[in-house]
Protein backbone atom coordinates (compact mmCIF):
# COMPACT_ATOMS: atom_id res chain seq x y z
CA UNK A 1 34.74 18.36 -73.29
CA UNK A 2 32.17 16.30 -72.22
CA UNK A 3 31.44 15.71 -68.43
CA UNK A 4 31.02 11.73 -67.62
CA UNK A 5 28.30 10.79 -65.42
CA UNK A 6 30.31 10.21 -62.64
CA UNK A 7 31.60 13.22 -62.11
CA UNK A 8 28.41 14.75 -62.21
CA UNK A 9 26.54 12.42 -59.61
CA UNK A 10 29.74 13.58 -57.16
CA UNK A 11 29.40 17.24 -57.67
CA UNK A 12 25.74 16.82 -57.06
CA UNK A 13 26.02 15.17 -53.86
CA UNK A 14 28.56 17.61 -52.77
CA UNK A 15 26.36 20.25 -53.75
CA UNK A 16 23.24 18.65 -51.28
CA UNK A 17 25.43 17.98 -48.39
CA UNK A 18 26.58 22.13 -48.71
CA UNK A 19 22.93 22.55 -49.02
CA UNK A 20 21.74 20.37 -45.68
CA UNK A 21 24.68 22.26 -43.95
CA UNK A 22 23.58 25.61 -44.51
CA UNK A 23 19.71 25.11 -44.60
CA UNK A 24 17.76 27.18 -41.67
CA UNK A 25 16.51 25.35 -38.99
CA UNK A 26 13.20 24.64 -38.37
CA UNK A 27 11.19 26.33 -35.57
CA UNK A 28 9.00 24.56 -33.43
CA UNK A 29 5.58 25.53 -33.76
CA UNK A 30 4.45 28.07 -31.13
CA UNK A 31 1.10 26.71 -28.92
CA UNK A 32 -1.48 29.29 -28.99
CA UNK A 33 -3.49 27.35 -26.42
CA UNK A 34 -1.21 27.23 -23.81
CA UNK A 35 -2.63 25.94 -20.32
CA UNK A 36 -1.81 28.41 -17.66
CA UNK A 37 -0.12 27.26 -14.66
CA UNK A 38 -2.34 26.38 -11.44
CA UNK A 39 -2.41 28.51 -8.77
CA UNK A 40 -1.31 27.29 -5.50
CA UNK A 41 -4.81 26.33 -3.54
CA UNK A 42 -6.13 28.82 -0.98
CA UNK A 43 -6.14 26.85 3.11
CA UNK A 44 -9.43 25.87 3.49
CA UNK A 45 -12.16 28.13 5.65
CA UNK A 46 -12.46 26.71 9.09
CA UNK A 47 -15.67 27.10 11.17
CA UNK A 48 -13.84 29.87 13.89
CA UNK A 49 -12.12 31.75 11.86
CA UNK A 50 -14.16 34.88 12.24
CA UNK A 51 -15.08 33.92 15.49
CA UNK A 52 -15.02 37.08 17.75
CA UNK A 53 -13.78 36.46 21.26
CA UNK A 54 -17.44 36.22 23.15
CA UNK A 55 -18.12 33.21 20.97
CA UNK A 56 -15.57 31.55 21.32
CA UNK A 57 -15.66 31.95 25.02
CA UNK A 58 -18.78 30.17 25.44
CA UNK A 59 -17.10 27.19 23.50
CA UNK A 60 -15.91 24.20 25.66
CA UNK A 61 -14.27 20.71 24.12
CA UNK A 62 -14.73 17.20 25.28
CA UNK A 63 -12.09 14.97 24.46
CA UNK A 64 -13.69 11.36 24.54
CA UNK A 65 -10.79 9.35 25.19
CA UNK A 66 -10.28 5.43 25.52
CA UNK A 67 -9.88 6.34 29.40
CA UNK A 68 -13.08 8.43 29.61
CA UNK A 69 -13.75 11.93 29.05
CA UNK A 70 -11.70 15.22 29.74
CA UNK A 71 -13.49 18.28 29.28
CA UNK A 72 -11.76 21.68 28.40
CA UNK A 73 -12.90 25.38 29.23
CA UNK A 74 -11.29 27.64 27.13
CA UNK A 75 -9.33 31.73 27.40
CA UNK A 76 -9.71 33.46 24.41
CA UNK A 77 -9.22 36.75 26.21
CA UNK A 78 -5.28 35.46 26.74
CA UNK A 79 -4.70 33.59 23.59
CA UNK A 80 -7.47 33.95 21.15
CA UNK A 81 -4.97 32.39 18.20
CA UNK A 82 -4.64 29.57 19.87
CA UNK A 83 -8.50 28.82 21.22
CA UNK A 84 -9.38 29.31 17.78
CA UNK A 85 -6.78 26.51 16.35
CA UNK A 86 -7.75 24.34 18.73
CA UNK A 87 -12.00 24.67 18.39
CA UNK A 88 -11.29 24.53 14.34
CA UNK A 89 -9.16 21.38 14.84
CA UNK A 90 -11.68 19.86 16.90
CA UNK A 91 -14.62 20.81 14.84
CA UNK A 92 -13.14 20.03 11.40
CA UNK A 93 -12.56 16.28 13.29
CA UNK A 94 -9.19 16.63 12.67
CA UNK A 95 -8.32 15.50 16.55
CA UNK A 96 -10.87 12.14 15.73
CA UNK A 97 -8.32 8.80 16.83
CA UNK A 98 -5.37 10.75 17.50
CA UNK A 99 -3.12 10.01 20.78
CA UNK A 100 -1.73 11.69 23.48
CA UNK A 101 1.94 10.27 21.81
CA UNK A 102 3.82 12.33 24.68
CA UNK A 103 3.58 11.25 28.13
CA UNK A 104 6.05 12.79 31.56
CA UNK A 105 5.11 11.17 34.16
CA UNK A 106 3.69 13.03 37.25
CA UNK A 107 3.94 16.41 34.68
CA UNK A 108 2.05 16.10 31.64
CA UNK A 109 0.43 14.29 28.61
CA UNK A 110 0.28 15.58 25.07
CA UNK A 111 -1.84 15.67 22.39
CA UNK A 112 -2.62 16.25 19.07
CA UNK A 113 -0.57 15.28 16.54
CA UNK A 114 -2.40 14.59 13.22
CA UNK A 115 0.25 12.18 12.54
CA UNK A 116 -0.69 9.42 15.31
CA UNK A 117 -4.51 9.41 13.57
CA UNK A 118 -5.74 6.10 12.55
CA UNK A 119 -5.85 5.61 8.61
CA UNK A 120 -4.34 7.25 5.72
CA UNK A 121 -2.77 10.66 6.31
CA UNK A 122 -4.44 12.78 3.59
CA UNK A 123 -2.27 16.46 2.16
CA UNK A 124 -5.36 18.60 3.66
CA UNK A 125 -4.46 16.72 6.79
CA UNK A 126 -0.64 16.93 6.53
CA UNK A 127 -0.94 20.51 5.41
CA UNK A 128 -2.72 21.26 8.49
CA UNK A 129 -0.29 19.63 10.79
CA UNK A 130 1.73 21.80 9.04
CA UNK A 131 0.24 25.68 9.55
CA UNK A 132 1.79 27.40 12.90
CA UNK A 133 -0.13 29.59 15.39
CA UNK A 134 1.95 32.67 16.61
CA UNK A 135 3.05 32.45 20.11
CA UNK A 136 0.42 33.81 22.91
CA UNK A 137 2.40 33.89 26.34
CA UNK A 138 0.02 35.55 29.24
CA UNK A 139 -0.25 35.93 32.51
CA UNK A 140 -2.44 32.20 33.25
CA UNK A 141 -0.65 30.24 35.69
CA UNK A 142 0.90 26.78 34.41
CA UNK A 143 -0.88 25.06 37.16
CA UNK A 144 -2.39 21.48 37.29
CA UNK A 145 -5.38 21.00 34.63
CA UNK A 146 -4.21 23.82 32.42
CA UNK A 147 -4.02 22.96 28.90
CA UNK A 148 -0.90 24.83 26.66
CA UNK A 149 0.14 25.09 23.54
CA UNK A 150 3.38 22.96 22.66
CA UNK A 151 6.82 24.12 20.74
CA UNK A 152 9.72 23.63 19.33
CA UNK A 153 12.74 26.29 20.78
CA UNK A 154 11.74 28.12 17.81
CA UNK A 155 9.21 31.18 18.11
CA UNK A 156 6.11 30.82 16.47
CA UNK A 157 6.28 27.02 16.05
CA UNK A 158 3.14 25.85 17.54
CA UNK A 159 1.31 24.08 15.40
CA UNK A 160 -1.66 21.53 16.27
CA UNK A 161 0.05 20.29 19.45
CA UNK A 162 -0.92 20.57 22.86
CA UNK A 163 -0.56 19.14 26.41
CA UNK A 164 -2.58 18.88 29.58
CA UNK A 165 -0.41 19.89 32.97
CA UNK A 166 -0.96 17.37 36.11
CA UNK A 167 1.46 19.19 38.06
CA UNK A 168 2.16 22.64 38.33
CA UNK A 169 5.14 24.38 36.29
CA UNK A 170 6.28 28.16 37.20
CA UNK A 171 8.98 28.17 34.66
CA UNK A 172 6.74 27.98 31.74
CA UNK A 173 4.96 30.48 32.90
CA UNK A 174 4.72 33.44 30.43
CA UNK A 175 6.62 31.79 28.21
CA UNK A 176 3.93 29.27 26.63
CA UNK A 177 0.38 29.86 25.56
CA UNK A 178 -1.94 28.30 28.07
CA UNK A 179 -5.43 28.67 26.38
CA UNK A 180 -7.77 26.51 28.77
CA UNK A 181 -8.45 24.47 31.71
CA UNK A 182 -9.88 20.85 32.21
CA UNK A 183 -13.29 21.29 34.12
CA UNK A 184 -14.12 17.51 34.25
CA UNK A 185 -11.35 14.68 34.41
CA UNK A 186 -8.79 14.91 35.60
CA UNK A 187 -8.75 11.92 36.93
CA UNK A 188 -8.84 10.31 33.25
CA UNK A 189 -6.05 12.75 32.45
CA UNK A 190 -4.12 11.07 35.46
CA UNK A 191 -4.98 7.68 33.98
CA UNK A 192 -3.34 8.57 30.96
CA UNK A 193 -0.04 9.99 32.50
CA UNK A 194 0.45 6.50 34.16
CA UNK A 195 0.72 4.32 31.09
CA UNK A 196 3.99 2.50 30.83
CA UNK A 197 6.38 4.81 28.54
CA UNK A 198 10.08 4.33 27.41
CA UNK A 199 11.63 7.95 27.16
CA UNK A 200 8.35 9.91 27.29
CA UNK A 201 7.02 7.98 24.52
CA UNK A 202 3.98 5.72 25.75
CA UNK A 203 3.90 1.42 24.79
CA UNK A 204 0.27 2.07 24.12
CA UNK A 205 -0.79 5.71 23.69
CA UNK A 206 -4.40 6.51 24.54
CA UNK A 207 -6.60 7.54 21.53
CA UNK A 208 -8.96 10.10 21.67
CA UNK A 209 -12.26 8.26 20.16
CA UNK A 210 -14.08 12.00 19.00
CA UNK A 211 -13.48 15.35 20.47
CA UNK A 212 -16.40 17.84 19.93
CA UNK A 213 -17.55 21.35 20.62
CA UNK A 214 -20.08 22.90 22.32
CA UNK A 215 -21.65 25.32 23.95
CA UNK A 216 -20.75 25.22 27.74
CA UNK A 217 -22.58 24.37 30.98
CA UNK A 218 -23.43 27.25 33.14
CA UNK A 219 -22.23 25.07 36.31
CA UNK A 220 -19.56 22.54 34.95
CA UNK A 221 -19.32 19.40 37.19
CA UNK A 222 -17.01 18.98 39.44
């Protein structure tokens, strides 16, 4: 019997769509040039970080702000950590046209957060607003002119923050990082501390034009 041509065109479609359902699938082809993964980037060196205590010891900071100049002896023999944070942030520039954003009257002003900097906030920048110094309490009074490290509640939380007493605070004694002492004005710092604020936060916060490094005077000023 002879099989019309119909029949055979069905039985050879069936026969393909059996074939499609059973064929192997195809494999993607495997890259033999595969780019490995970046590795996260290594904090960049800062000038003090092998500073040994002596040298940074004979490093003081003047903070040249739009109310004159403060100037800052420093105590690495009671917080060496933070001294050295504080000397890298202001000889990297990273303190260049920030503000004292943080102002109690008749108690203190506070400085140095990379975010109140003029212009674009790069990542290096926000990276190193971001790295914490471990907490260094010690036996220097919180007394007028002493400069400390600032906090959250947390320990360990310091970061680039710090603040300049104009009144004297027992309570924080041992209990914050004070790391240096304003040798030269004062007065300015006063200036600051009565701008008009709302809730500690000043209407026009004082920028610091440049803060630099250097060595220090045998016989600071008055």
């Amino acid at each position: 019997m002879k099989t019309s041509p119909a029949v055979i065109i069905i039985i050879l479609s069936a026969f393909g769509a059996m074939s499609g359902q059973t064929a192997p699938p195809t494999k993607a082809p495997v890259k033999t040039n595969v780019r490995p993964a970046p590795s996260p980037a290594s904090p960049a060196a800062e000038p003090f970080d092998r500073a040994d205590v002596k040298t940074m010891a004979s490093q003081c900071v003047s903070l040249d702000t739009e109310k004159g100049i403060i100037e800052i002896e420093l105590f690495p023999e009671s917080a060496p950590e933070s001294v050295r944070n504080f000397l890298n942030l202001t000889a990297t520039g990273a303190l260049d046209t920030t503000t004292f954003s943080r102002v109690v009257p008749n108690f203190v002003i506070q400085g140095g957060d990379l975010y109140s900097r003029e212009g674009k906030m790069t990542a290096a920048l926000g990276n190193r607003a971001r790295k914490t110094v471990p907490d260094e309490p010690n036996k220097i009074l919180h007394e007028r002119g002493i400069v400390s490290m600032a906090r959250g509640d947390d320990a360990n939380t310091a970061t680039t923050n710090f603040f300049i007493l104009l009144s004297s605070a027992p309570y924080l004694d041992n209990k914050f990082a004070a790391f240096g002492r304003v040798t030269k004005g004062i007065a300015v710092a006063e200036a600051i501390n009565k701008m008009p604020v709302v809730e500690e936060k000043p209407d026009k916060p004082v920028r610091i034009k440049k803060a630099t490094t250097s060595v220090c005077r045998s016989e600071p000023p008055a």
